[in-house]
Each structure stands twice: as structure tokens, then as C-alpha cells.
C-alpha atoms as a PDB file:
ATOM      1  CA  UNK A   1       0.000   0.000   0.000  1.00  0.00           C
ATOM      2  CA  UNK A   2       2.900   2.322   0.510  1.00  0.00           C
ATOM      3  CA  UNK A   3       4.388   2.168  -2.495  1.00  0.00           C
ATOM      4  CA  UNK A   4       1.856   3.747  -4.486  1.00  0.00           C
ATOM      5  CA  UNK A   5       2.762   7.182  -1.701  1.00  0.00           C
ATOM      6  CA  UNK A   6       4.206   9.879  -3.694  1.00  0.00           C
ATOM      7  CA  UNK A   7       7.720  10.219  -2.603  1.00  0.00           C
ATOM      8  CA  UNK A   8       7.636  12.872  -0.717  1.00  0.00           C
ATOM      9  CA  UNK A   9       5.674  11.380   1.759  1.00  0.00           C
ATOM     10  CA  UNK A  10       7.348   8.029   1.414  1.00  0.00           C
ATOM     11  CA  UNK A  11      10.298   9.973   3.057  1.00  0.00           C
ATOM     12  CA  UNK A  12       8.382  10.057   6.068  1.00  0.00           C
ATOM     13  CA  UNK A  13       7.969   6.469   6.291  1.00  0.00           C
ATOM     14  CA  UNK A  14      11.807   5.959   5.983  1.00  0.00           C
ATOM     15  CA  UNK A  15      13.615   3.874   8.678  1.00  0.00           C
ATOM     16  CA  UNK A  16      16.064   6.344  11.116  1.00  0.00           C
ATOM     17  CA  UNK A  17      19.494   5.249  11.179  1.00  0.00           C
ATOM     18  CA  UNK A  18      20.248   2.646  13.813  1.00  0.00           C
ATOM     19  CA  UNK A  19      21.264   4.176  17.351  1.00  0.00           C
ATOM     20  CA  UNK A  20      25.198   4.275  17.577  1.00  0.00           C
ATOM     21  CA  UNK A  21      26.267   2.102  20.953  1.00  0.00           C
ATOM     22  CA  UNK A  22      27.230   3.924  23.751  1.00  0.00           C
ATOM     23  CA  UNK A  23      29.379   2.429  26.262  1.00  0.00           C
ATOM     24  CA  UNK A  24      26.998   2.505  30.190  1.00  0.00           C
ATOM     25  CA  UNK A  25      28.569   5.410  31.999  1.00  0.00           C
ATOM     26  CA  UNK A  26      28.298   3.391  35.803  1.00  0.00           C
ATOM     27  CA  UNK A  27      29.656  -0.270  35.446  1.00  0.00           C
ATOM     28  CA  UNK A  28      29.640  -2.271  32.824  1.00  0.00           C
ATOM     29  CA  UNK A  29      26.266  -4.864  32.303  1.00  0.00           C
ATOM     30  CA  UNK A  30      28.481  -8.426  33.459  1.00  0.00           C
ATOM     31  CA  UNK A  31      30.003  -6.711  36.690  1.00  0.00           C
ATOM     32  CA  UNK A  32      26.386  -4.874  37.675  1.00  0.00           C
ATOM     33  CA  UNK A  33      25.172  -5.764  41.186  1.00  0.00           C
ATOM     34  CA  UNK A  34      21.143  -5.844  41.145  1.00  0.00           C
ATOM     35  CA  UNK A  35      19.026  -5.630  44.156  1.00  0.00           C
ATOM     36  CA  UNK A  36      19.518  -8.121  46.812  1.00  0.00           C
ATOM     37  CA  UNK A  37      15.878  -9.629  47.415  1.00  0.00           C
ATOM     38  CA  UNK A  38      15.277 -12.181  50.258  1.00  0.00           C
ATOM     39  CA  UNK A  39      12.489 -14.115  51.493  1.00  0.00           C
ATOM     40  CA  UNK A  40      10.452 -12.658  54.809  1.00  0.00           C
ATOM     41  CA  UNK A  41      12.663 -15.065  57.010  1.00  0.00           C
ATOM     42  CA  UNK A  42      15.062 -12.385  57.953  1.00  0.00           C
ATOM     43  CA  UNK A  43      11.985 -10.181  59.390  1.00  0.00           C
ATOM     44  CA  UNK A  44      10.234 -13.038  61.426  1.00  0.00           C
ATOM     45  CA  UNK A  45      12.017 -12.010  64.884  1.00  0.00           C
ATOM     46  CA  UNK A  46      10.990  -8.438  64.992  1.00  0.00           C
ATOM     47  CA  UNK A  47       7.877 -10.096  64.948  1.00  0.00           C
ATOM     48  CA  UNK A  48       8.358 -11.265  68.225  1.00  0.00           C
ATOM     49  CA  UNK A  49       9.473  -7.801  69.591  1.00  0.00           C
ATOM     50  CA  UNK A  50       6.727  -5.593  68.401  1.00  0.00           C
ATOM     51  CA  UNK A  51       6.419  -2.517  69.496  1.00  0.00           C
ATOM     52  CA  UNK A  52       3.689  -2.548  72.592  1.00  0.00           C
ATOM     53  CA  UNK A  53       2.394   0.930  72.342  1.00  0.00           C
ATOM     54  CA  UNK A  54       1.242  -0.002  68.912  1.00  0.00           C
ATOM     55  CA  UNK A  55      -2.550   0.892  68.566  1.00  0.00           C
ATOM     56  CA  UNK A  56      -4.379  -1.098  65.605  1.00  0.00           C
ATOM     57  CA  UNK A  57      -6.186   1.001  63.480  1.00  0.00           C
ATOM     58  CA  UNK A  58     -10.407   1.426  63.363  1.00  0.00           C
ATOM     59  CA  UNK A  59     -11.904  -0.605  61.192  1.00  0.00           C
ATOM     60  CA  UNK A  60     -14.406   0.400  58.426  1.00  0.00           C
ATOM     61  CA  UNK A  61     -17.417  -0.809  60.536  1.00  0.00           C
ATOM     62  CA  UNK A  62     -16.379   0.741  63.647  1.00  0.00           C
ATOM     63  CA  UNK A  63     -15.336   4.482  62.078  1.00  0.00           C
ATOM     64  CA  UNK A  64     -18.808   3.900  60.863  1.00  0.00           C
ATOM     65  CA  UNK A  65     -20.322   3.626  64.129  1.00  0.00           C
ATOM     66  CA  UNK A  66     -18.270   5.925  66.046  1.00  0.00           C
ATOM     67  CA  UNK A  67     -19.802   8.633  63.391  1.00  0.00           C
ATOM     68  CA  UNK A  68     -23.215   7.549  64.168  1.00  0.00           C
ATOM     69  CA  UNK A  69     -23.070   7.804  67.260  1.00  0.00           C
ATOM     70  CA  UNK A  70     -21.396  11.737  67.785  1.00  0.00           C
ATOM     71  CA  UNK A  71     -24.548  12.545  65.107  1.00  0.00           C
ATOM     72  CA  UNK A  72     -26.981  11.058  67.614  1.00  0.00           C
ATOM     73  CA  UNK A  73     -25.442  12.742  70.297  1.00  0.00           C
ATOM     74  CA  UNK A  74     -25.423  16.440  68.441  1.00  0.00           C
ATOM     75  CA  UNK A  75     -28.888  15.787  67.512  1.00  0.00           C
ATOM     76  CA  UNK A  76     -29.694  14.586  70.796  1.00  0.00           C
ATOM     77  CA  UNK A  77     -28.333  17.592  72.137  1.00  0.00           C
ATOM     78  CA  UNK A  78     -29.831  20.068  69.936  1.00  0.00           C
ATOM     79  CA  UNK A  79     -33.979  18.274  70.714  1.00  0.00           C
ATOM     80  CA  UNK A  80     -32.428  18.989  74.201  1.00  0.00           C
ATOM     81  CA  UNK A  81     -31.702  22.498  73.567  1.00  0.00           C
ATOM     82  CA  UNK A  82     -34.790  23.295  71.456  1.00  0.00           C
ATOM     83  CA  UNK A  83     -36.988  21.953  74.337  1.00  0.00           C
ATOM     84  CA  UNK A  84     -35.852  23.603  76.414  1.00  0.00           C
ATOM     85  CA  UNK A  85     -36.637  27.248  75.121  1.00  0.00           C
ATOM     86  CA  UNK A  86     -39.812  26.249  74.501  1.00  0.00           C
END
């Protein structure tokens, strides 16, 4: 299909010259060091001297509740209030 392009815009279908090599500026690729990944083995005893001050975090369910509850106490308050005037 390409070939029937006039040639100027076959020009812009042209292959680029291939990228001259370039030596890596750090080390070279045989004597690089990667990233020394281990298994969770090495962690397991600070498992066993976890901090005790540690407070979990609130579940979902109980944020939830905690929320419903300071409503019910504002509105609570403000029947309270209202009834009071009157």
C-alpha cells in the first residue's frame, strides 16, 4: 500500500538510522550488582518484639459507628436544647 505514496511522503515512512552504541557510563552490564531480594525469614524475629504501644487502626465498621453515634449525640443535644426554650 505504501508504495503507491508519492515520494515525498514516502520519506516520512523511511527507517532512522540505527542508534550508535554507547558504552553505560556506571559499570559495565556483566560486573552490575542488582538488588539483593530475600524471602520474609530475615523479618520473622521483629515479629516477636513488636512494638507494645502499637494501637491497631479502626476498622471500616467501627469508624462507621463511632460517626453515628457523635450525630446522635449532636442531635440529641440540639432536641435537648430546642426543648428547652420552649
Amino acid at each position: 500500500m505504501t508504495d503507491k505514496l508519492p515520494p515525498n511522503l514516502l520519506k516520512l515512512f523511511a527507517p532512522r538510522p540505527p542508534l550508535p552504541y554507547a558504552p553505560p557510563l556506571d559499570k559495565e552490564p556483566g560486573k552490575r550488582v542488582g538488588a539483593r531480594v530475600s524471602g520474609i525469614a530475615d523479618l520473622t524475629p521483629m515479629l516477636k518484639n513488636y512494638d507494645p504501644d502499637y494501637v491497631p487502626w479502626k476498622s471500616i465498621e467501627e469508624k462507621r459507628k463511632e460517626r453515628q453515634e457523635t450525630k446522635k449525640k449532636i442531635a440529641d443535644e440540639a432536641l435537648e436544647k430546642a426543648t428547652a426554650e420552649c
